[in-house]
PDB file of N, CA and C in Angstrom:
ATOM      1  N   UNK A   1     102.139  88.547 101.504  1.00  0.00           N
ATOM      2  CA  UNK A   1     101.803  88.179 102.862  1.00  0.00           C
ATOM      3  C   UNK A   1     102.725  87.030 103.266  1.00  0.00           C
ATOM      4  N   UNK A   2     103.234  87.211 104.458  1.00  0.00           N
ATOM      5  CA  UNK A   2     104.283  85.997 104.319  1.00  0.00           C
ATOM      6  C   UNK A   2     103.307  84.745 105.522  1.00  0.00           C
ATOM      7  N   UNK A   3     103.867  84.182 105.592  1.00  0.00           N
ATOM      8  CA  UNK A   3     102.893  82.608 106.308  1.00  0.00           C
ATOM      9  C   UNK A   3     102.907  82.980 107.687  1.00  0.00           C
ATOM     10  N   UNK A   4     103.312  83.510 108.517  1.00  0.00           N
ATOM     11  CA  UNK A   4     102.589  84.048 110.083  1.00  0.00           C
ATOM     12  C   UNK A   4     101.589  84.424 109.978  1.00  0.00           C
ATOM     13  N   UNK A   5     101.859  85.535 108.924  1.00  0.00           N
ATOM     14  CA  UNK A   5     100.518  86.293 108.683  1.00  0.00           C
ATOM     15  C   UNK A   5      98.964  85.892 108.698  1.00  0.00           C
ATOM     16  N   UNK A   6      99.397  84.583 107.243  1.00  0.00           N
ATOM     17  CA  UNK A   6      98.853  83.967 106.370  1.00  0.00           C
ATOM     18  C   UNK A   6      97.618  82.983 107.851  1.00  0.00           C
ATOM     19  N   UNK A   7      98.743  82.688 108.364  1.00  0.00           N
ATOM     20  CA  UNK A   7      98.350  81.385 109.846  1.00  0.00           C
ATOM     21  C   UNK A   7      97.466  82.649 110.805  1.00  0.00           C
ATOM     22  N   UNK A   8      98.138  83.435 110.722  1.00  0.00           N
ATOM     23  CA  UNK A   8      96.792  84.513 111.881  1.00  0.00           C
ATOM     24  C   UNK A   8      95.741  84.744 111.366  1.00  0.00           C
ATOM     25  N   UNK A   9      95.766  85.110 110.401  1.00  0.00           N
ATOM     26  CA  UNK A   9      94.202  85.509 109.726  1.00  0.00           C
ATOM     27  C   UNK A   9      93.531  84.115 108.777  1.00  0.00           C
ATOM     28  N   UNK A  10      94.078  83.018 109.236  1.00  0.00           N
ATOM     29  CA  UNK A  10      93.408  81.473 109.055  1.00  0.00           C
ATOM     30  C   UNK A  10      92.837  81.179 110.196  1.00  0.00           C
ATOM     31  N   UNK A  11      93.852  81.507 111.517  1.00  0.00           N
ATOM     32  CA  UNK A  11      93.106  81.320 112.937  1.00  0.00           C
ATOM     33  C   UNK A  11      92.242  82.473 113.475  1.00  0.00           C
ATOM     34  N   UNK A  12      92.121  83.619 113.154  1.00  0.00           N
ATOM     35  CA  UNK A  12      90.987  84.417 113.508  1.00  0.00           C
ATOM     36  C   UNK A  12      89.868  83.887 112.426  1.00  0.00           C
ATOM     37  N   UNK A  13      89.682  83.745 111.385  1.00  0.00           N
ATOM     38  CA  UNK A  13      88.751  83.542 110.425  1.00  0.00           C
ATOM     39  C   UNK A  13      87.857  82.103 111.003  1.00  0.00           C
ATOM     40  N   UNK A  14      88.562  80.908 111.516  1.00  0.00           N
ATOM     41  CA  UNK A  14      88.359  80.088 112.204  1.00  0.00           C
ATOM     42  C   UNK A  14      87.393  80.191 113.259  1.00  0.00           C
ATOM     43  N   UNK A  15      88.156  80.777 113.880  1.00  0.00           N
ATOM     44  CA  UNK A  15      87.639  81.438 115.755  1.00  0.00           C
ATOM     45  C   UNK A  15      86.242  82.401 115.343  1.00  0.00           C
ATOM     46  N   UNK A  16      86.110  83.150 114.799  1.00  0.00           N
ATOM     47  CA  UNK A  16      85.234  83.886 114.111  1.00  0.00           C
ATOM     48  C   UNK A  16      84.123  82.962 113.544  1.00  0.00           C
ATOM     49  N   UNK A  17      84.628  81.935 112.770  1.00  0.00           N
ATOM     50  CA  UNK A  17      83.187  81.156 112.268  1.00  0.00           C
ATOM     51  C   UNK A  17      82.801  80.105 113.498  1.00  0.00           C
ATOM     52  N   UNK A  18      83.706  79.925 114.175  1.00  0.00           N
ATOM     53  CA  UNK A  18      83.351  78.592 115.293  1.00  0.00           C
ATOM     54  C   UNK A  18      81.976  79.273 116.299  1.00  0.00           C
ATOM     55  N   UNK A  19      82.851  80.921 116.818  1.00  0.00           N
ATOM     56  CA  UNK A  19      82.038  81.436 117.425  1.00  0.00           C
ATOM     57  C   UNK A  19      80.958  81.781 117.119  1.00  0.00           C
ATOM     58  N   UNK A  20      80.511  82.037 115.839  1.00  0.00           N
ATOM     59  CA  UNK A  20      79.103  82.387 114.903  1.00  0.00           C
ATOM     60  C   UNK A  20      78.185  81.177 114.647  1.00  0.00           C
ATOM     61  N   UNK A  21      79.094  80.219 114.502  1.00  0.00           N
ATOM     62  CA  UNK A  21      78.171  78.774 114.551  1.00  0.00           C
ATOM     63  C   UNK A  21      78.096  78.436 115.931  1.00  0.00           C
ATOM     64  N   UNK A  22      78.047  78.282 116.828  1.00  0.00           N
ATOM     65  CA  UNK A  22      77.981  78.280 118.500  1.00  0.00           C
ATOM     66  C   UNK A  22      76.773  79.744 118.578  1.00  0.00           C
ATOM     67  N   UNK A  23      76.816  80.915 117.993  1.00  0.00           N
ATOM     68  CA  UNK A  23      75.517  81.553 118.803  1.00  0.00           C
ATOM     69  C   UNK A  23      74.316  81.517 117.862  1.00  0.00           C
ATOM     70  N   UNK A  24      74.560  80.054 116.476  1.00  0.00           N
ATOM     71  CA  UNK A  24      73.162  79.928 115.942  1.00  0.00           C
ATOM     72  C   UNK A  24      73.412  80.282 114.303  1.00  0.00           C
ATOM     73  N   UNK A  25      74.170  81.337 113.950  1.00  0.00           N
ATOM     74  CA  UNK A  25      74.452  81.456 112.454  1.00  0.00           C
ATOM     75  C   UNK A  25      75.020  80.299 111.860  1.00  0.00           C
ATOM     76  N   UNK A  26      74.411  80.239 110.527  1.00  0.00           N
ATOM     77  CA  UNK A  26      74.336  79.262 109.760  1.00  0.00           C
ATOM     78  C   UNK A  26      75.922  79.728 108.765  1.00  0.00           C
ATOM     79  N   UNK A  27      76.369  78.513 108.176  1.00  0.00           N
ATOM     80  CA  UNK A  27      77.918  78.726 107.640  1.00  0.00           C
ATOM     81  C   UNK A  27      77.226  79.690 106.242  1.00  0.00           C
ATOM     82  N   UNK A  28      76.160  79.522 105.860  1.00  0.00           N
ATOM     83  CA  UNK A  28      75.391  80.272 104.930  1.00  0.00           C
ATOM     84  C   UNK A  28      75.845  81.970 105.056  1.00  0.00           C
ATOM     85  N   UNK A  29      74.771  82.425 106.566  1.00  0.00           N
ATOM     86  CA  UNK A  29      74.919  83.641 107.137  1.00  0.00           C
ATOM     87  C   UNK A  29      75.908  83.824 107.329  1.00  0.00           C
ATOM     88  N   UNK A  30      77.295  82.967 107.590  1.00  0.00           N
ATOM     89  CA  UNK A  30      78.707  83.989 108.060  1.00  0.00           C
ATOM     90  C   UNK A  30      79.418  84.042 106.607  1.00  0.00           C
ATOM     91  N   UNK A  31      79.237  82.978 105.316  1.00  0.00           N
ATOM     92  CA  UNK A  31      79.914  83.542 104.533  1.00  0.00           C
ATOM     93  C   UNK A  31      79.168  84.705 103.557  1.00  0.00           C
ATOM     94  N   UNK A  32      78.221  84.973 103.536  1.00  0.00           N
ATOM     95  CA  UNK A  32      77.326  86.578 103.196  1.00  0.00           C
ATOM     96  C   UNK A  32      77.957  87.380 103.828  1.00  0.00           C
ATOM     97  N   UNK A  33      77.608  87.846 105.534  1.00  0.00           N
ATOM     98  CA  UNK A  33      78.435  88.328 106.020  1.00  0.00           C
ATOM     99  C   UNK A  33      79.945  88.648 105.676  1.00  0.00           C
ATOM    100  N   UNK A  34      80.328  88.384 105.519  1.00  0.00           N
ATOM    101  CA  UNK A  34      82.133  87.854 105.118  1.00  0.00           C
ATOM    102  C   UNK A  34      82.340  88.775 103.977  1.00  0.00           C
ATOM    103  N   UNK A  35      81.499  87.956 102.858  1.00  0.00           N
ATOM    104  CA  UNK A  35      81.816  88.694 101.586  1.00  0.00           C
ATOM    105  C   UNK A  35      80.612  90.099 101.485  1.00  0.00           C
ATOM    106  N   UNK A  36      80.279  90.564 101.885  1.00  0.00           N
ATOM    107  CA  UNK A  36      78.994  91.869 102.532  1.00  0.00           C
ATOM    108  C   UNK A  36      79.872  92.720 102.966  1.00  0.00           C
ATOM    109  N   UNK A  37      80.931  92.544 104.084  1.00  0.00           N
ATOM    110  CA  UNK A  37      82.166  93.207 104.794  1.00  0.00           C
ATOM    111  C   UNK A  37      83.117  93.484 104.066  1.00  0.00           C
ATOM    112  N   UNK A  38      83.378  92.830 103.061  1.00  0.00           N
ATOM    113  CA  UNK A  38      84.665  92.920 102.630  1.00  0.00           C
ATOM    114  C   UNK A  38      84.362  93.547 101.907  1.00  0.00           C
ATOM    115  N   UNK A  39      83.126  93.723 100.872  1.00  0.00           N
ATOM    116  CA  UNK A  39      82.769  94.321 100.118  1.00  0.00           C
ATOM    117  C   UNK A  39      82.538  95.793 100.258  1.00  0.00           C
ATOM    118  N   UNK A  40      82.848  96.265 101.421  1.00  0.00           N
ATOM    119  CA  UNK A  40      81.874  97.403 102.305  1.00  0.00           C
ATOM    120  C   UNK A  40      83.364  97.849 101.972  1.00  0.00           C
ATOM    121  N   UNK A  41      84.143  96.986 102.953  1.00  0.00           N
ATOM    122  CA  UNK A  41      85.847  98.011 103.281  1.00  0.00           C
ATOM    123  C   UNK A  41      86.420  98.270 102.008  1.00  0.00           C
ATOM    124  N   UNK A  42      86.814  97.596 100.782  1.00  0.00           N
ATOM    125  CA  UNK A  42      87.395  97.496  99.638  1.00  0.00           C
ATOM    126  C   UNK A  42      86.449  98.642  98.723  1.00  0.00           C
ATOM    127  N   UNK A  43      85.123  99.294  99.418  1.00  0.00           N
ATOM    128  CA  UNK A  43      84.647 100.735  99.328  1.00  0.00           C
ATOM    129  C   UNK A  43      83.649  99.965  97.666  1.00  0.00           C
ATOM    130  N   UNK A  44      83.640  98.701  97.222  1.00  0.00           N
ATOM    131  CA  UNK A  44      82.694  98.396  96.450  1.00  0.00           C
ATOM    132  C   UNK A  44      81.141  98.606  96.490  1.00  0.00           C
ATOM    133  N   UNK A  45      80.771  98.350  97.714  1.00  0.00           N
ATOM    134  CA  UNK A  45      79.505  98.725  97.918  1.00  0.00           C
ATOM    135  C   UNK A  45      79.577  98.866  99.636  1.00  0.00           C
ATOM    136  N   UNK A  46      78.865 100.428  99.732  1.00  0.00           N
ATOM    137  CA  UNK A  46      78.523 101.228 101.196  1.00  0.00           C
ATOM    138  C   UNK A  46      77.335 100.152 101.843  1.00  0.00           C
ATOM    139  N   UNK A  47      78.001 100.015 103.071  1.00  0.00           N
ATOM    140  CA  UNK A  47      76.711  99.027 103.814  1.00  0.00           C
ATOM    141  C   UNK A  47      76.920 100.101 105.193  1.00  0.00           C
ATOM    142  N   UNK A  48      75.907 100.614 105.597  1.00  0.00           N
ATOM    143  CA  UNK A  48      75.432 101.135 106.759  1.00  0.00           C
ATOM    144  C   UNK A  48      75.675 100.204 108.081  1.00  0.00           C
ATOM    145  N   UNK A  49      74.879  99.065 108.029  1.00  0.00           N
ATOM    146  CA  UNK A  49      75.217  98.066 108.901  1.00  0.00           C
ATOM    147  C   UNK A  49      76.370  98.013 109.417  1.00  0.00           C
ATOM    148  N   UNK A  50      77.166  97.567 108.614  1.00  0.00           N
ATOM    149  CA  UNK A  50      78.770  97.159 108.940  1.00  0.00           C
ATOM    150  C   UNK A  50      79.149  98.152 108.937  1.00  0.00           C
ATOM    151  N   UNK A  51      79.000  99.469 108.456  1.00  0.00           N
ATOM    152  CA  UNK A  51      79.823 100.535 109.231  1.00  0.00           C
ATOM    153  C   UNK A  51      79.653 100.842 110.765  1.00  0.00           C
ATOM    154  N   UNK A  52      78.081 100.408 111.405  1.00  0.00           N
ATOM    155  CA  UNK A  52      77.787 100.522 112.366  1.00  0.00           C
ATOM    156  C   UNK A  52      78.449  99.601 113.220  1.00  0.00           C
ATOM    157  N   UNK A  53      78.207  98.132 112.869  1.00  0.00           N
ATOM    158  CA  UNK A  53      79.364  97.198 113.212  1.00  0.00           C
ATOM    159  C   UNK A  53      80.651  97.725 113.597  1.00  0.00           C
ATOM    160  N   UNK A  54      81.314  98.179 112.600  1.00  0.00           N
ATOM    161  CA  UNK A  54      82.738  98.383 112.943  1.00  0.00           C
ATOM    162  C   UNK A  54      83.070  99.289 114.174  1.00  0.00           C
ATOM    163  N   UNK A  55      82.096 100.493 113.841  1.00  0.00           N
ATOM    164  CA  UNK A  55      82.197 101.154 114.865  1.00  0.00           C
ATOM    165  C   UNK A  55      81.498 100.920 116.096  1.00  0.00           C
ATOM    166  N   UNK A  56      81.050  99.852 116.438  1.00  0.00           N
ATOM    167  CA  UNK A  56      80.199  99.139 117.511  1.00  0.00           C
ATOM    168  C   UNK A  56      79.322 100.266 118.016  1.00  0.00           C
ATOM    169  N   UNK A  57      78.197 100.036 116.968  1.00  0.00           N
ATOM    170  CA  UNK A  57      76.768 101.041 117.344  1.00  0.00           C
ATOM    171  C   UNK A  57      75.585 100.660 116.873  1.00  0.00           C
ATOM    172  N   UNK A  58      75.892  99.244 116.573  1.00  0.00           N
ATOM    173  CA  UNK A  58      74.614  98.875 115.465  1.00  0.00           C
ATOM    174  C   UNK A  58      73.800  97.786 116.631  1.00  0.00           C
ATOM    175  N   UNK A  59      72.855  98.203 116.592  1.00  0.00           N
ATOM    176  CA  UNK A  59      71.590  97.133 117.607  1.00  0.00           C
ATOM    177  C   UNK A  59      71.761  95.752 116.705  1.00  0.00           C
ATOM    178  N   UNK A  60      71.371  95.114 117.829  1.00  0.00           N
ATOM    179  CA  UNK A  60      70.926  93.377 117.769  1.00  0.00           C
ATOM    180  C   UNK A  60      70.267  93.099 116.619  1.00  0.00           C
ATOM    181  N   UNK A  61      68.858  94.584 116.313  1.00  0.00           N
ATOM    182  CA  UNK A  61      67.974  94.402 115.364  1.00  0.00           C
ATOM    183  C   UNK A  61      68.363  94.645 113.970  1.00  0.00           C
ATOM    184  N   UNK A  62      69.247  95.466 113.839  1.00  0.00           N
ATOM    185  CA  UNK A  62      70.194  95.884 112.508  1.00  0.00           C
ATOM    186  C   UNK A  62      70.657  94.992 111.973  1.00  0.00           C
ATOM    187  N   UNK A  63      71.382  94.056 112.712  1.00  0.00           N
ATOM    188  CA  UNK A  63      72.386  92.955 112.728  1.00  0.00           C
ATOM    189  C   UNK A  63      71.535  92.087 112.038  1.00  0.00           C
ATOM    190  N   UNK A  64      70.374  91.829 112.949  1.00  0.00           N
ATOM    191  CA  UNK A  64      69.737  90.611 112.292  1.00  0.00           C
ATOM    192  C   UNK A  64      69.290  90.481 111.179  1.00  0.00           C
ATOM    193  N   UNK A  65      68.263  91.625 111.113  1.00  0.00           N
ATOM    194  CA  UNK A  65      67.579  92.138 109.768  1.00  0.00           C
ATOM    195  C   UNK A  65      68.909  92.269 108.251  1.00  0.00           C
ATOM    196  N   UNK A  66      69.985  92.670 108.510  1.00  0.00           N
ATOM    197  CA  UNK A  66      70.864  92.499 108.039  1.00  0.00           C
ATOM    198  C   UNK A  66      71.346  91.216 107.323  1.00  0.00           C
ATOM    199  N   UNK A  67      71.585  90.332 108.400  1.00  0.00           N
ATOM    200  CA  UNK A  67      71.695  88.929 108.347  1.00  0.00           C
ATOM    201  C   UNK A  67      70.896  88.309 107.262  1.00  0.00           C
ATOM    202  N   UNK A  68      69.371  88.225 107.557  1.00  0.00           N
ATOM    203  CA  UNK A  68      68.513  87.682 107.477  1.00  0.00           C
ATOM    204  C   UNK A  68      68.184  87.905 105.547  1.00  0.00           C
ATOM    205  N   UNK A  69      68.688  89.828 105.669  1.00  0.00           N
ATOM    206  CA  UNK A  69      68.301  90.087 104.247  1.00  0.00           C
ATOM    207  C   UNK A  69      69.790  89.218 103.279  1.00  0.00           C
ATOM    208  N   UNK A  70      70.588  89.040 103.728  1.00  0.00           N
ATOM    209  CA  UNK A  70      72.088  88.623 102.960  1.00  0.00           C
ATOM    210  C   UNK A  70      71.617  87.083 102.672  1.00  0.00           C
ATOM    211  N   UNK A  71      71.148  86.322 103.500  1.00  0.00           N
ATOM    212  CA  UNK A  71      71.206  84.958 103.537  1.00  0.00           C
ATOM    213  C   UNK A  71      69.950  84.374 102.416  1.00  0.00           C
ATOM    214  N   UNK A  72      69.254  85.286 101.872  1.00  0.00           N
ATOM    215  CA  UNK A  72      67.853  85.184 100.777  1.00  0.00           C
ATOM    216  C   UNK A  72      68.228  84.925  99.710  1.00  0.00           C
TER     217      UNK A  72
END
């Protein structure tokens, strides 16, 4: 990865947690989240949720319940 790169996906990762802490998630809930996602794409473990996520179809209530179960 060379360092543009490196600097874009430091400043989305940023922007991403600023905005998650601003609508109430705890730095707790976004790094579960985080590693929950990554875990999903890298095909380690299938999460329904975040597939719904990705494909923007997953309710408010998915999300949360989601959330809520990662952060325990």
């Amino acid at each position: 990865m060379d360092e543009k790169t490196g600097h874009n996906i430091e400043s989305e990762l940023i922007e991403a947690f600023m905005a998650a802490l601003k609508k109430g998630m705890t730095a707790e809930e976004f790094f579960a989240m985080a590693d929950s996602t990554m875990e999903h794409l890298r095909g380690k473990a299938k999460n329904e949720t975040i597939e719904k996520i990705i494909n923007n179809t997953a309710t408010t209530q998915e999300v949360k319940k989601m959330i809520d179960s990662l952060s325990k």
